[in-house]
C-alpha atoms as a PDB file:
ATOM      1  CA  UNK A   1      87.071 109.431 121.587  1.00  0.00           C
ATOM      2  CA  UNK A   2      84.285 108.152 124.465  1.00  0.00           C
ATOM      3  CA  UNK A   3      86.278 105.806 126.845  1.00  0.00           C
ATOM      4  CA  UNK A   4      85.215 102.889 127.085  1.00  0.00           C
ATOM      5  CA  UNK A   5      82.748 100.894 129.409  1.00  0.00           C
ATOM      6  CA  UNK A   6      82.957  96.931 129.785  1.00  0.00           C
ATOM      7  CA  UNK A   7      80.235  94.735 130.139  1.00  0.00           C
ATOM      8  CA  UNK A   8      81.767  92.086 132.553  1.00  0.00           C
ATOM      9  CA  UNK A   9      81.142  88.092 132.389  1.00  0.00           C
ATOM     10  CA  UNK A  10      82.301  85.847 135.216  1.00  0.00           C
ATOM     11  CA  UNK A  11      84.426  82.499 133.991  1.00  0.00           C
ATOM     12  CA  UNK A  12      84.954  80.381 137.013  1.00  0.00           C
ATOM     13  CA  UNK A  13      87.980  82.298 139.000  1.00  0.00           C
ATOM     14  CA  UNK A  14      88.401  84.645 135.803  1.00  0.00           C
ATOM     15  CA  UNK A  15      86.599  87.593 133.676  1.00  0.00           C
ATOM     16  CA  UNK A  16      85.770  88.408 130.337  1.00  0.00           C
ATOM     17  CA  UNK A  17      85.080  91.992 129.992  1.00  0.00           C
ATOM     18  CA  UNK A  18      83.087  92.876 126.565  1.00  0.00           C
ATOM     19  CA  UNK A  19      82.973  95.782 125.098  1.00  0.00           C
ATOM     20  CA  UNK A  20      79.841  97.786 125.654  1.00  0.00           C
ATOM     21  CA  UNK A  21      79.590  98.529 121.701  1.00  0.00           C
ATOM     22  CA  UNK A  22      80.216  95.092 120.908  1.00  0.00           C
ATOM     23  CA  UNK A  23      77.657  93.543 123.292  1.00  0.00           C
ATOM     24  CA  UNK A  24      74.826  95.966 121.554  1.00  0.00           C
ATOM     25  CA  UNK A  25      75.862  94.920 117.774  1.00  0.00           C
ATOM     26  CA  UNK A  26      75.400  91.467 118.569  1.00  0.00           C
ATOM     27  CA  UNK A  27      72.557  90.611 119.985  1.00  0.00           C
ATOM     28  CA  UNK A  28      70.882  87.408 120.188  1.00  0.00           C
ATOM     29  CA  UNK A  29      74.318  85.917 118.713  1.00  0.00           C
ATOM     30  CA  UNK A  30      76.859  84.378 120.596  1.00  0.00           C
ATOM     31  CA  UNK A  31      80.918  85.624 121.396  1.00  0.00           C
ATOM     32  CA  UNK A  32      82.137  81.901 120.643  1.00  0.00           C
ATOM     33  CA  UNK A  33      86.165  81.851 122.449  1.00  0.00           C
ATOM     34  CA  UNK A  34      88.208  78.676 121.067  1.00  0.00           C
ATOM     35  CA  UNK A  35      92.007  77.645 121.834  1.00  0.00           C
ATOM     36  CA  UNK A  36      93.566  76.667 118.779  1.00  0.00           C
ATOM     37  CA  UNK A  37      96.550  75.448 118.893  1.00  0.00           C
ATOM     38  CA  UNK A  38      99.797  75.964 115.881  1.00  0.00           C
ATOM     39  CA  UNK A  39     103.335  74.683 115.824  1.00  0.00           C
ATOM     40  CA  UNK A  40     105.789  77.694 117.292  1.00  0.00           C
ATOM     41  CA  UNK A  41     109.710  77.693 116.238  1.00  0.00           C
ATOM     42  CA  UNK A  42     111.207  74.499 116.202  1.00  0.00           C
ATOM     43  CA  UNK A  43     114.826  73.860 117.596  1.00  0.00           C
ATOM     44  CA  UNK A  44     116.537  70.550 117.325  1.00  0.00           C
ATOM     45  CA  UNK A  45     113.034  68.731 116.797  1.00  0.00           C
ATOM     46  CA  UNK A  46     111.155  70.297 119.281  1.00  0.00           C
ATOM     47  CA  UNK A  47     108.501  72.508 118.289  1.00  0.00           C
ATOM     48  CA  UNK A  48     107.212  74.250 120.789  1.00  0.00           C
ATOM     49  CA  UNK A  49     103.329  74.567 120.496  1.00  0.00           C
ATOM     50  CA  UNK A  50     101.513  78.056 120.697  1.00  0.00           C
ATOM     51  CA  UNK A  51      97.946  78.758 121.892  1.00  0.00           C
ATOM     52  CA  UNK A  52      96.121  81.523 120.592  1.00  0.00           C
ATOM     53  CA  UNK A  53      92.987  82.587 120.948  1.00  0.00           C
ATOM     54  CA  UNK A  54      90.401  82.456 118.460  1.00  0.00           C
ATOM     55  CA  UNK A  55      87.120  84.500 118.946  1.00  0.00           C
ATOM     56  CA  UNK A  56      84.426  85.264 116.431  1.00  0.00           C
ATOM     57  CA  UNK A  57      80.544  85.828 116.496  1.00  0.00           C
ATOM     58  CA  UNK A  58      78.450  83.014 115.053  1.00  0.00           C
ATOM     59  CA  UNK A  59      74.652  82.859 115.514  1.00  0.00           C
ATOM     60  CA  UNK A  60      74.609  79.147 116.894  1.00  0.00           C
ATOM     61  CA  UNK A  61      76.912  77.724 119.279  1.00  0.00           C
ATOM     62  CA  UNK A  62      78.107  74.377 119.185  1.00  0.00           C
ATOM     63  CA  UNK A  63      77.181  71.544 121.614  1.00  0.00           C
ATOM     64  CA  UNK A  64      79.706  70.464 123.883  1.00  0.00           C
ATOM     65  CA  UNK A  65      80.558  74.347 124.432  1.00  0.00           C
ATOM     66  CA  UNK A  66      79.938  76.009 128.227  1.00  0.00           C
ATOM     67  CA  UNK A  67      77.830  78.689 128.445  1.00  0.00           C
ATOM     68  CA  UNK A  68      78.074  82.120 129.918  1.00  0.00           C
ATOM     69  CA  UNK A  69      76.331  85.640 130.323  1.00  0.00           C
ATOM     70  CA  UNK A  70      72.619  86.126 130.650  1.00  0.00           C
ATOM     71  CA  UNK A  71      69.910  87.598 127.784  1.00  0.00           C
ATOM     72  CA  UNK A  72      72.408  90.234 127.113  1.00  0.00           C
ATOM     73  CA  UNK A  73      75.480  88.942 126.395  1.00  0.00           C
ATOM     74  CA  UNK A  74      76.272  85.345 124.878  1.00  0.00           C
ATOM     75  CA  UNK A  75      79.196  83.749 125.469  1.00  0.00           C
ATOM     76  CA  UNK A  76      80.631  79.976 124.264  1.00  0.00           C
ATOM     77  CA  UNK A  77      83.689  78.713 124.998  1.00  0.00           C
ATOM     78  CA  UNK A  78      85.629  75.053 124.225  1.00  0.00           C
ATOM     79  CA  UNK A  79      86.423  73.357 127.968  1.00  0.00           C
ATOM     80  CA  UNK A  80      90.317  73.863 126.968  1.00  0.00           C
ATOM     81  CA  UNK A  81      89.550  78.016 127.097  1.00  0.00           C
ATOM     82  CA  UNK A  82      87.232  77.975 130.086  1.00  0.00           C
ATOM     83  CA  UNK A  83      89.812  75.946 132.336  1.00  0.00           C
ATOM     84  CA  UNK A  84      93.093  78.178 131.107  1.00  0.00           C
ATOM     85  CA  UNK A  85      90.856  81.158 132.036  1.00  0.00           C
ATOM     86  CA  UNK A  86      89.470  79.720 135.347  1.00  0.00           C
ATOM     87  CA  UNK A  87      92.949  78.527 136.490  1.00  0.00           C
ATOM     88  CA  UNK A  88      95.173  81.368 135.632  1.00  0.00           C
ATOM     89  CA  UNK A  89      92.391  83.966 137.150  1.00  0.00           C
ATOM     90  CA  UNK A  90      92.571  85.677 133.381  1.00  0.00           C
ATOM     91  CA  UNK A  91      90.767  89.024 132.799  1.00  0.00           C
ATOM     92  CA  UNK A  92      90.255  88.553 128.626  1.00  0.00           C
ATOM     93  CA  UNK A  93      89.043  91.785 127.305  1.00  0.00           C
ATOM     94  CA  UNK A  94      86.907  91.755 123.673  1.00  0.00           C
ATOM     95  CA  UNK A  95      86.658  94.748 121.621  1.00  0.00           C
ATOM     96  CA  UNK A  96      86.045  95.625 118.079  1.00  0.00           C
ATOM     97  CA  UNK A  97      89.111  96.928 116.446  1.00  0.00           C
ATOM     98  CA  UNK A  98      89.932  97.965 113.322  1.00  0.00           C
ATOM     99  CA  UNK A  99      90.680  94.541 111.428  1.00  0.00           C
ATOM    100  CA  UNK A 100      87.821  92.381 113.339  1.00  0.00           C
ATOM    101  CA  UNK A 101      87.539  91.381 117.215  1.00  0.00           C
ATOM    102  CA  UNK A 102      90.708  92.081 119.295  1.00  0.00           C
ATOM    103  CA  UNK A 103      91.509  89.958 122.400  1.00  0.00           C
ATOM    104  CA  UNK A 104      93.734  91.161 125.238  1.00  0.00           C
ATOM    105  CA  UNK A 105      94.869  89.202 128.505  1.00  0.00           C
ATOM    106  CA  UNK A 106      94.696  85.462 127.310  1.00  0.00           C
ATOM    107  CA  UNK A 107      97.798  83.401 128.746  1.00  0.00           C
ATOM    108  CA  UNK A 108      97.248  79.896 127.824  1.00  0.00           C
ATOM    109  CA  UNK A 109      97.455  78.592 131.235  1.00  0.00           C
ATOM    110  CA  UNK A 110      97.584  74.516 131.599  1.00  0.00           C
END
């Protein structure tokens, strides 16, 4: 198994570290990062609402997205990601895993 080697994108305070495999098997497409939010357990009428992390590779990127990386490595992200990452000085590592894109070290941060 060859460790590992991260291509590293600066997000305000934060990181996102890409893996080197996945930056080469998408090229000229972008690594779009949205917060989407879903209804957690509910006690006594309060549902606590959880954050996760969506991430997927899509050949356009929306308008109204910010922009990161160079000709290398595209990255998109909604406002809602990019502040949570800026403010909570996240390091969100993206790797290909065996069901899809995994994402490590995202803490919705408001």
């Amino acid at each position: 198994m060859s460790s590992m080697s991260w291509i590293e994108v600066r997000v305000g305070s934060g990181n996102i570290m890409v893996d080197e495999d996945l930056v080469s098997e998408v090229r000229n497409q972008y690594i779009v990062l949205r917060t989407r939010m879903e209804n957690g357990p509910c006690q006594d009428g309060m549902c606590q609402i959880i954050r996760q992390l969506d991430v997927s590779i899509e050949d356009q990127a929306s308008d109204g997205m910010l922009f990161f990386g160079d000709q290398d490595i595209r990255i998109a992200m909604d406002g809602q990601t990019y502040r949570s990452i800026n403010k909570g000085r996240e390091i969100v590592k993206i790797r290909r895993g065996r069901s899809g894109l995994q994402v490590s070290g995202f803490t919705y941060v408001t």
